[in-house]
N, C-alpha and C. Protein backbone atom coordinates (compact mmCIF):
# COMPACT_ATOMS: atom_id res chain seq x y z
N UNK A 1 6.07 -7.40 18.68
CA UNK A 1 5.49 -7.98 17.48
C UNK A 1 4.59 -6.98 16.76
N UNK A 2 3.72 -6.10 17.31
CA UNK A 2 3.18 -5.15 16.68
C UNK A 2 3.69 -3.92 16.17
N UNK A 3 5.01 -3.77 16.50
CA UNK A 3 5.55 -2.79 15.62
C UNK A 3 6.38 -3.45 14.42
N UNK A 4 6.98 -4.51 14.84
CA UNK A 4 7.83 -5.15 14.04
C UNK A 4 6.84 -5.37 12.12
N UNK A 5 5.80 -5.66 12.67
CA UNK A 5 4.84 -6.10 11.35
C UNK A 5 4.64 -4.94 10.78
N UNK A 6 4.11 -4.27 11.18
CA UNK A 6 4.45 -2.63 9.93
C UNK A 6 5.73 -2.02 9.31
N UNK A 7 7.07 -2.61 10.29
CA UNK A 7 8.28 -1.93 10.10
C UNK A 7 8.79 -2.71 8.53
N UNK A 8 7.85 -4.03 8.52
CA UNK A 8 8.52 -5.30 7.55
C UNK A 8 7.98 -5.32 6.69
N UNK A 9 6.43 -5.20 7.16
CA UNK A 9 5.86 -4.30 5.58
C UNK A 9 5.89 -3.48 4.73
N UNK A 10 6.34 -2.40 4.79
CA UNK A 10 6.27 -0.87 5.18
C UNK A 10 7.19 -1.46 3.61
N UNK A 11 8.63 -1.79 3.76
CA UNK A 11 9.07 -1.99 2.90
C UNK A 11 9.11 -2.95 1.14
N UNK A 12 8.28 -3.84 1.60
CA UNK A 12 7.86 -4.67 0.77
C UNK A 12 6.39 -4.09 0.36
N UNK A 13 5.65 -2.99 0.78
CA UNK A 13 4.88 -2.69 0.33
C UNK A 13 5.17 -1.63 -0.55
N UNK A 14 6.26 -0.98 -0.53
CA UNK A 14 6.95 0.44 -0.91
C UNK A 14 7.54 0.27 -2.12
N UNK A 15 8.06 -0.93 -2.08
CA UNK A 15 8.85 -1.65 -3.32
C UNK A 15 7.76 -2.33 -4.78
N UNK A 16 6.66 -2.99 -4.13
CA UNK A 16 5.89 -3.13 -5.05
C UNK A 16 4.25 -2.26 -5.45
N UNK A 17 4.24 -1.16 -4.58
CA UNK A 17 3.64 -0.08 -4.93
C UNK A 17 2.88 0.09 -6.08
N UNK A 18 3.76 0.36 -7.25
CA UNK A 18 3.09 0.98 -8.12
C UNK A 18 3.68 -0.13 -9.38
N UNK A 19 2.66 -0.93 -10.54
CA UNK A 19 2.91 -1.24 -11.35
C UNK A 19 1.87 -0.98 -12.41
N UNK A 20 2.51 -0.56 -13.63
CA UNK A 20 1.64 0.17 -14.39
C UNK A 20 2.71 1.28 -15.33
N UNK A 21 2.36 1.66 -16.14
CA UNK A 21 3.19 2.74 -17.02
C UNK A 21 2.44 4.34 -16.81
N UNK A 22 1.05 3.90 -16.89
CA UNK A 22 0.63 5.48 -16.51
C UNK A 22 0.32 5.99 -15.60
N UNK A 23 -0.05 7.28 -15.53
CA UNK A 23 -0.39 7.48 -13.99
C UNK A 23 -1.63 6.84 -13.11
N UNK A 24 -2.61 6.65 -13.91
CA UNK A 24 -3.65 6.13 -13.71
C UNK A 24 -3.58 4.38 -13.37
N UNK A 25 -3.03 3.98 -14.12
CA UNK A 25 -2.62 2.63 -13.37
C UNK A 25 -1.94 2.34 -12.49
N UNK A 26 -0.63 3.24 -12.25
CA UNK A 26 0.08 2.87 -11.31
C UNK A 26 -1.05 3.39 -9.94
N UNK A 27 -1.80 4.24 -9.94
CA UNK A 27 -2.54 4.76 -8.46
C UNK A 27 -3.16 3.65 -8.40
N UNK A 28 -4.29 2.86 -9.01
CA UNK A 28 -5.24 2.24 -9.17
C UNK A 28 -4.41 0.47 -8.63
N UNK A 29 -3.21 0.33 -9.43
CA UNK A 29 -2.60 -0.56 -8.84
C UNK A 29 -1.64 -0.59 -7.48
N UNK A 30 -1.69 0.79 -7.10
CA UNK A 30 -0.46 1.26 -5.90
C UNK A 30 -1.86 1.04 -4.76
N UNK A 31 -3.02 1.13 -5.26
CA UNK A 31 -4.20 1.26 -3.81
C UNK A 31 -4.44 0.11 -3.88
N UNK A 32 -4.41 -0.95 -4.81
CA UNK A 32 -4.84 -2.38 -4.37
C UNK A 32 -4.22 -3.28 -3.48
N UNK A 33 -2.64 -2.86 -3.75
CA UNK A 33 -1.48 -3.36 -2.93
C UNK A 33 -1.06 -2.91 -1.92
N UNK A 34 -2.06 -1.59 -1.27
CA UNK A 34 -1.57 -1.18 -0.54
C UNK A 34 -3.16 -1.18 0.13
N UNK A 35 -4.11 -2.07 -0.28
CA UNK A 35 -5.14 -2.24 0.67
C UNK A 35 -4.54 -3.65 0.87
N UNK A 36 -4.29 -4.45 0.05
CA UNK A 36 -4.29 -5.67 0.43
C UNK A 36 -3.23 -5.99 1.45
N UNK A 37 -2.12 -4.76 1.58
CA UNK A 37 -0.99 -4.46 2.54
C UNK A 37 -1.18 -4.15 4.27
N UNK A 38 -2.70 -3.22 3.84
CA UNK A 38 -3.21 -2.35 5.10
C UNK A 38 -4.31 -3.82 5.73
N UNK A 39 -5.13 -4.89 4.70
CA UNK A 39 -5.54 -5.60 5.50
C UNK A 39 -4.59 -6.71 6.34
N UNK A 40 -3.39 -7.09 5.55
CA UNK A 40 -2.74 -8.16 6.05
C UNK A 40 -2.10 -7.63 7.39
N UNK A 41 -1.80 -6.50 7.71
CA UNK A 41 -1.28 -5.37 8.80
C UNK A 41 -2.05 -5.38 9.93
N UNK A 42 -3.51 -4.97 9.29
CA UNK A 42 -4.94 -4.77 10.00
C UNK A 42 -5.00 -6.70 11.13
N UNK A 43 -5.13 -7.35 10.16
CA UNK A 43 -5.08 -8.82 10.64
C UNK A 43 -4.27 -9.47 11.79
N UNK A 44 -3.10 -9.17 10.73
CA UNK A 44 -1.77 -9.82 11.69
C UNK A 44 -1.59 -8.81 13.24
N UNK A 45 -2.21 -7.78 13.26
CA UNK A 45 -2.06 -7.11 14.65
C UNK A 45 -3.16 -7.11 15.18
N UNK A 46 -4.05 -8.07 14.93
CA UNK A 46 -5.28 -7.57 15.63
C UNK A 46 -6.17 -6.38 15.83
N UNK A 47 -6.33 -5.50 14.72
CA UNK A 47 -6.94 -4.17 14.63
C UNK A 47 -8.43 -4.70 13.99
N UNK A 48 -8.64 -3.47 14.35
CA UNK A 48 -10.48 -3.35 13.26
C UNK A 48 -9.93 -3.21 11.68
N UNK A 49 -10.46 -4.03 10.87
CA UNK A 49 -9.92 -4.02 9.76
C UNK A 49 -10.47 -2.88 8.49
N UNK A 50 -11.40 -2.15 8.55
CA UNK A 50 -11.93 -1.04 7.61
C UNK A 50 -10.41 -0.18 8.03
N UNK A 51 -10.01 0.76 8.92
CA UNK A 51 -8.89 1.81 9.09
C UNK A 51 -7.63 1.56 8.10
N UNK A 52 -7.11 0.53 8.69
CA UNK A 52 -5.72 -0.39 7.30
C UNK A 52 -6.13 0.01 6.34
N UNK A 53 -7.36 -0.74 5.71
CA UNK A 53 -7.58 -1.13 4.78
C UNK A 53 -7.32 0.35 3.80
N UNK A 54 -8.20 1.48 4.38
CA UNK A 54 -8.32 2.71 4.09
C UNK A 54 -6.82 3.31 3.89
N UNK A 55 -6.22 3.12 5.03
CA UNK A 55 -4.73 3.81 5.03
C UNK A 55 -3.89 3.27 4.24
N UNK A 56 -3.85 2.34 3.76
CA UNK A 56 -3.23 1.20 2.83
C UNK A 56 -3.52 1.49 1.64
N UNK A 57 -4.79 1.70 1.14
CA UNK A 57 -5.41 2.25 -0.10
C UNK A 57 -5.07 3.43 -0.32
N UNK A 58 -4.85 4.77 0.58
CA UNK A 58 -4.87 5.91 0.11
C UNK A 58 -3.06 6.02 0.02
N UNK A 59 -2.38 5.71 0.86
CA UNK A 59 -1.30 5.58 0.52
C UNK A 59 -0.73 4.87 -0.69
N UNK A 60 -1.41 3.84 -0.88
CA UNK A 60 -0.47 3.04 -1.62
C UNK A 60 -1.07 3.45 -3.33
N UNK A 61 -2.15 4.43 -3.74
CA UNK A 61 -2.44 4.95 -4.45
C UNK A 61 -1.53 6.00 -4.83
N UNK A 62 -1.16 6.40 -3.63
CA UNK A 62 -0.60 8.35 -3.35
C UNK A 62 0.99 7.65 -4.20
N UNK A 63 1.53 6.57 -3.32
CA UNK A 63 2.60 6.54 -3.79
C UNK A 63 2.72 5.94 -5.34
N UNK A 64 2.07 5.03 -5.99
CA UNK A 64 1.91 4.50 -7.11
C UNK A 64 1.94 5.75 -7.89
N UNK A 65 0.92 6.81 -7.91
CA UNK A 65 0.94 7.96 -8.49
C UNK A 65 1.85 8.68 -8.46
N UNK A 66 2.49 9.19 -7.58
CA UNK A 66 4.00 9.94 -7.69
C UNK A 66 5.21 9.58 -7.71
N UNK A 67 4.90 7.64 -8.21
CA UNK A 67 6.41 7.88 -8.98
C UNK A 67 6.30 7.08 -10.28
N UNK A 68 5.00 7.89 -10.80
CA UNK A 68 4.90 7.26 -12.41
C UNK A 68 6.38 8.22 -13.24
N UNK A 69 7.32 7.41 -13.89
CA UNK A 69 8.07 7.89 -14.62
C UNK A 69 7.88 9.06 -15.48
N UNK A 70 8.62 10.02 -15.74
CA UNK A 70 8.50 10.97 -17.05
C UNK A 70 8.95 10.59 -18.18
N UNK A 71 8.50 10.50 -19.31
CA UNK A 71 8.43 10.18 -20.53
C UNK A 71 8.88 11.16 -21.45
């Protein structure tokens, strides 16, 4: 069960990542969804919840940002 919950996230967090047109929104919206990703992770496995939260945010920023479209 504790691997399974990151493996199921992982994807549904990847998919809704980044929404936004610029670069700046999509990071800003890629770290909210990907804290709110890293706490539900953090939770559902029983972890200390600040680490997720962090890893969730910086990722899900990183990825929002690098795949803002070219214009």
């Amino acid at each position: 069960m504790k691997i399974a919950v990151p493996l199921l996230a992982l994807p549904l967090a990847l998919s809704v990542a980044a929404c936004g047109d610029t670069w700046g929104e999509r990071a800003v919206t890629g770290g909210g969804i990907g804290a709110g990703t890293g706490l539900a992770v953090g939770a559902i496995a029983g972890w200390p919840l600040v680490a997720p939260v962090l890893v969730g945010t910086a990722v899900g920023a990183g990825i929002g940002a690098a795949t803002t479209p070219k214009k």
